[in-house]
C-alpha atoms as a PDB file:
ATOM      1  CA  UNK A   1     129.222  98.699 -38.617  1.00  0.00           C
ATOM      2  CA  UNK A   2     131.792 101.143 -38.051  1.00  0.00           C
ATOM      3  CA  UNK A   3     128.967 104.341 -37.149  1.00  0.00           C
ATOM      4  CA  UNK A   4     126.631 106.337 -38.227  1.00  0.00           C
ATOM      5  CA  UNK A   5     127.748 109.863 -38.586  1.00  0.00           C
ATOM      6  CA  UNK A   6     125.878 113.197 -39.619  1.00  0.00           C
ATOM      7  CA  UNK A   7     126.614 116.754 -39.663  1.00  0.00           C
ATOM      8  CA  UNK A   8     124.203 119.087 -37.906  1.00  0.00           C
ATOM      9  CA  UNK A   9     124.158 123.226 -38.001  1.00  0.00           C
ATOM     10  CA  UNK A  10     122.340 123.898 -34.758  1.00  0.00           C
ATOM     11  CA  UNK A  11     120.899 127.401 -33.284  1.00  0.00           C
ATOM     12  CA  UNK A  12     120.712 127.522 -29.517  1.00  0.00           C
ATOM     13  CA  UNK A  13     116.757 126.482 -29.827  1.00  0.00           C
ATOM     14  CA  UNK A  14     117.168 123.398 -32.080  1.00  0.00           C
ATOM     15  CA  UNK A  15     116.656 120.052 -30.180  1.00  0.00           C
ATOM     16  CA  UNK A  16     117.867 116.776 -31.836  1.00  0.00           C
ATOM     17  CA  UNK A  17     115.787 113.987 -31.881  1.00  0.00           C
ATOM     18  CA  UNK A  18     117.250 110.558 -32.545  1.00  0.00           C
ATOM     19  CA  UNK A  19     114.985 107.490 -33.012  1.00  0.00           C
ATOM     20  CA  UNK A  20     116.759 104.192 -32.854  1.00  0.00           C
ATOM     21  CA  UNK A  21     115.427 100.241 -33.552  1.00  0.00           C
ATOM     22  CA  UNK A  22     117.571  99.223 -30.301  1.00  0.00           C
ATOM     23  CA  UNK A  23     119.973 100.549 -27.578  1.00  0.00           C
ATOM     24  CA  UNK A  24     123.090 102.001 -29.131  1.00  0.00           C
ATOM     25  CA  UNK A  25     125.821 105.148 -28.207  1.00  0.00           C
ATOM     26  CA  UNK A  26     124.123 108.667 -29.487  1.00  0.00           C
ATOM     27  CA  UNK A  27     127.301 111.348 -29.487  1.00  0.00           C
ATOM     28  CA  UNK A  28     126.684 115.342 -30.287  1.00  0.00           C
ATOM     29  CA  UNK A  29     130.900 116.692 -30.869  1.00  0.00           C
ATOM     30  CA  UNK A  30     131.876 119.398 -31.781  1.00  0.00           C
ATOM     31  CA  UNK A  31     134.333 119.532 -34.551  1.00  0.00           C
ATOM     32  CA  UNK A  32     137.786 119.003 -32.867  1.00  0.00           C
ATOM     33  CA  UNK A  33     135.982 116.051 -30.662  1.00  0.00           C
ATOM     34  CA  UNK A  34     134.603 114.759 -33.543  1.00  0.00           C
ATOM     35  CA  UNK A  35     138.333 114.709 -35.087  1.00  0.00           C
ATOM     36  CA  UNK A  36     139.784 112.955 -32.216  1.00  0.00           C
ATOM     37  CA  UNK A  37     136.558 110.477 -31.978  1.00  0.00           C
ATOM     38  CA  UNK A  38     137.637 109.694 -35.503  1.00  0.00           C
ATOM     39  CA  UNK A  39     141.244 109.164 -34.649  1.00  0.00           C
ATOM     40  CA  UNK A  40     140.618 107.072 -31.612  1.00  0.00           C
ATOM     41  CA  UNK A  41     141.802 109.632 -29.044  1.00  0.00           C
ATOM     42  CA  UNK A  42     140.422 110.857 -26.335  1.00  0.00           C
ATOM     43  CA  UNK A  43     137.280 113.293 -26.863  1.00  0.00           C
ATOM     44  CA  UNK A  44     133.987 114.797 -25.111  1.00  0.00           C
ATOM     45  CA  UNK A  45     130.427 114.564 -26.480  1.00  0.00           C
ATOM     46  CA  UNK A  46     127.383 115.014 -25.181  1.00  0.00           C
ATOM     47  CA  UNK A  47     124.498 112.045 -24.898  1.00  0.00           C
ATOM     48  CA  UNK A  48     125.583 108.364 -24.328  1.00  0.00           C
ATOM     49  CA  UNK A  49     124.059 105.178 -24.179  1.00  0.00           C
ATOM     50  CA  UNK A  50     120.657 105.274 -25.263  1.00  0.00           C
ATOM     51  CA  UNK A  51     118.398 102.383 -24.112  1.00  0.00           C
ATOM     52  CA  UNK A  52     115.084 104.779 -25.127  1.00  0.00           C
ATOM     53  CA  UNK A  53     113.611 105.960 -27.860  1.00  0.00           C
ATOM     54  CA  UNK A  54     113.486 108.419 -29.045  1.00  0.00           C
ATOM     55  CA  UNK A  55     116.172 110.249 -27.464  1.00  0.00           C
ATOM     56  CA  UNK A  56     116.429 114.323 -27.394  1.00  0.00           C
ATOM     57  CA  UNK A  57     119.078 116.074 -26.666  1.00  0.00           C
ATOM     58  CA  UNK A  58     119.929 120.080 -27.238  1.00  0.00           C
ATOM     59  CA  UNK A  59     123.301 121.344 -27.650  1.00  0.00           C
ATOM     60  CA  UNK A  60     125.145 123.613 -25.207  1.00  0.00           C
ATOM     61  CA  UNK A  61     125.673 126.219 -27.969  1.00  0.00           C
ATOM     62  CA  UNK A  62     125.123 127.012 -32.018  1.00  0.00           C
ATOM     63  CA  UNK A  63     127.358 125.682 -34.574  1.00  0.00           C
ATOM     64  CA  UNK A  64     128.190 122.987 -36.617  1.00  0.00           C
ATOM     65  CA  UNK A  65     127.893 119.664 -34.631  1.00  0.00           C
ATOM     66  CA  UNK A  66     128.651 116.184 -35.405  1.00  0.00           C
ATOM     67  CA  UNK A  67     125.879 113.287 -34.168  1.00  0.00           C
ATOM     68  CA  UNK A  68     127.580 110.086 -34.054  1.00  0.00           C
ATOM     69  CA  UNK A  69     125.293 106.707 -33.475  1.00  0.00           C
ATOM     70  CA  UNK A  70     127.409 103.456 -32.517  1.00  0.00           C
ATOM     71  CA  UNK A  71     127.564 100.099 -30.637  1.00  0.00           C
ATOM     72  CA  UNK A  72     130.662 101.367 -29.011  1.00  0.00           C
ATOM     73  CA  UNK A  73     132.934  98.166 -30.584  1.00  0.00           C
ATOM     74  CA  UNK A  74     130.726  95.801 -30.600  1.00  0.00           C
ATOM     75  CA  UNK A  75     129.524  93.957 -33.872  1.00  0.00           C
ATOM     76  CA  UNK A  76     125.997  94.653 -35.139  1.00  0.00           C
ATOM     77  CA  UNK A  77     123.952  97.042 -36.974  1.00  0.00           C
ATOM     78  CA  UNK A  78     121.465  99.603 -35.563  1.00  0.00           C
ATOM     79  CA  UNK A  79     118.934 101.447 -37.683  1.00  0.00           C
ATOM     80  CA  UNK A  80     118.940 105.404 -36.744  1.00  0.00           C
ATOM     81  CA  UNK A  81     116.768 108.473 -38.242  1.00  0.00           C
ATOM     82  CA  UNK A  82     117.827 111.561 -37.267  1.00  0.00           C
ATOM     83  CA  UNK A  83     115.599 114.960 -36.858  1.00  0.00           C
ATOM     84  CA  UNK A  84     116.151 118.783 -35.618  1.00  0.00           C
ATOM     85  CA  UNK A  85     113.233 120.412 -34.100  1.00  0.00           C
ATOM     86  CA  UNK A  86     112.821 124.177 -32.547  1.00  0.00           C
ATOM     87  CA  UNK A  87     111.142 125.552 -28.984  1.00  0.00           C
ATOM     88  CA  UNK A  88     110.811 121.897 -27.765  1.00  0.00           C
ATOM     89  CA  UNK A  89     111.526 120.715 -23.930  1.00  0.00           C
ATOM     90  CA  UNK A  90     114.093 118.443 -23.592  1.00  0.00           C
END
């Protein structure tokens, strides 16, 4: 498993919700990060290693975001749903 990768379009209220079967990386990029993250440079994202879930996170603004679930290199699948919910507490 390379990663699991979806595009989100997120307003300042959305909060993503990412339920995973076991601990794995959960990244929100932007688009340039998300470009570097594909090209192995260096890049910032928000999230990290999840050992809980489900796992919520909001964005810092609106926009098109990239959510990015992997085992950061090491071999294995995970099993990942992904969900965007309004007005919730983080």
């Amino acid at each position: 498993m390379e990663y699991l990768h979806q595009e989100l379009d997120l307003s300042r209220v959305d909060v993503v919700e990412v339920t995973l079967d076991h601990a794995a990386n959960v990244l929100l990029l932007d688009p340039s990060n998300y470009l570097a993250y594909q090209q192995k440079r260096p890049y910032r994202y928000y999230g990290g290693h999840v050992t809980r879930s489900p796992f919520r996170l909001r964005a810092p603004h609106a926009g098109k975001w990239h959510l990015v679930v992997d085992l950061g290199g090491v071999p294995g699948t995970v099993r990942s749903s992904v969900r965007v919910i309004s007005n919730v507490a983080v």
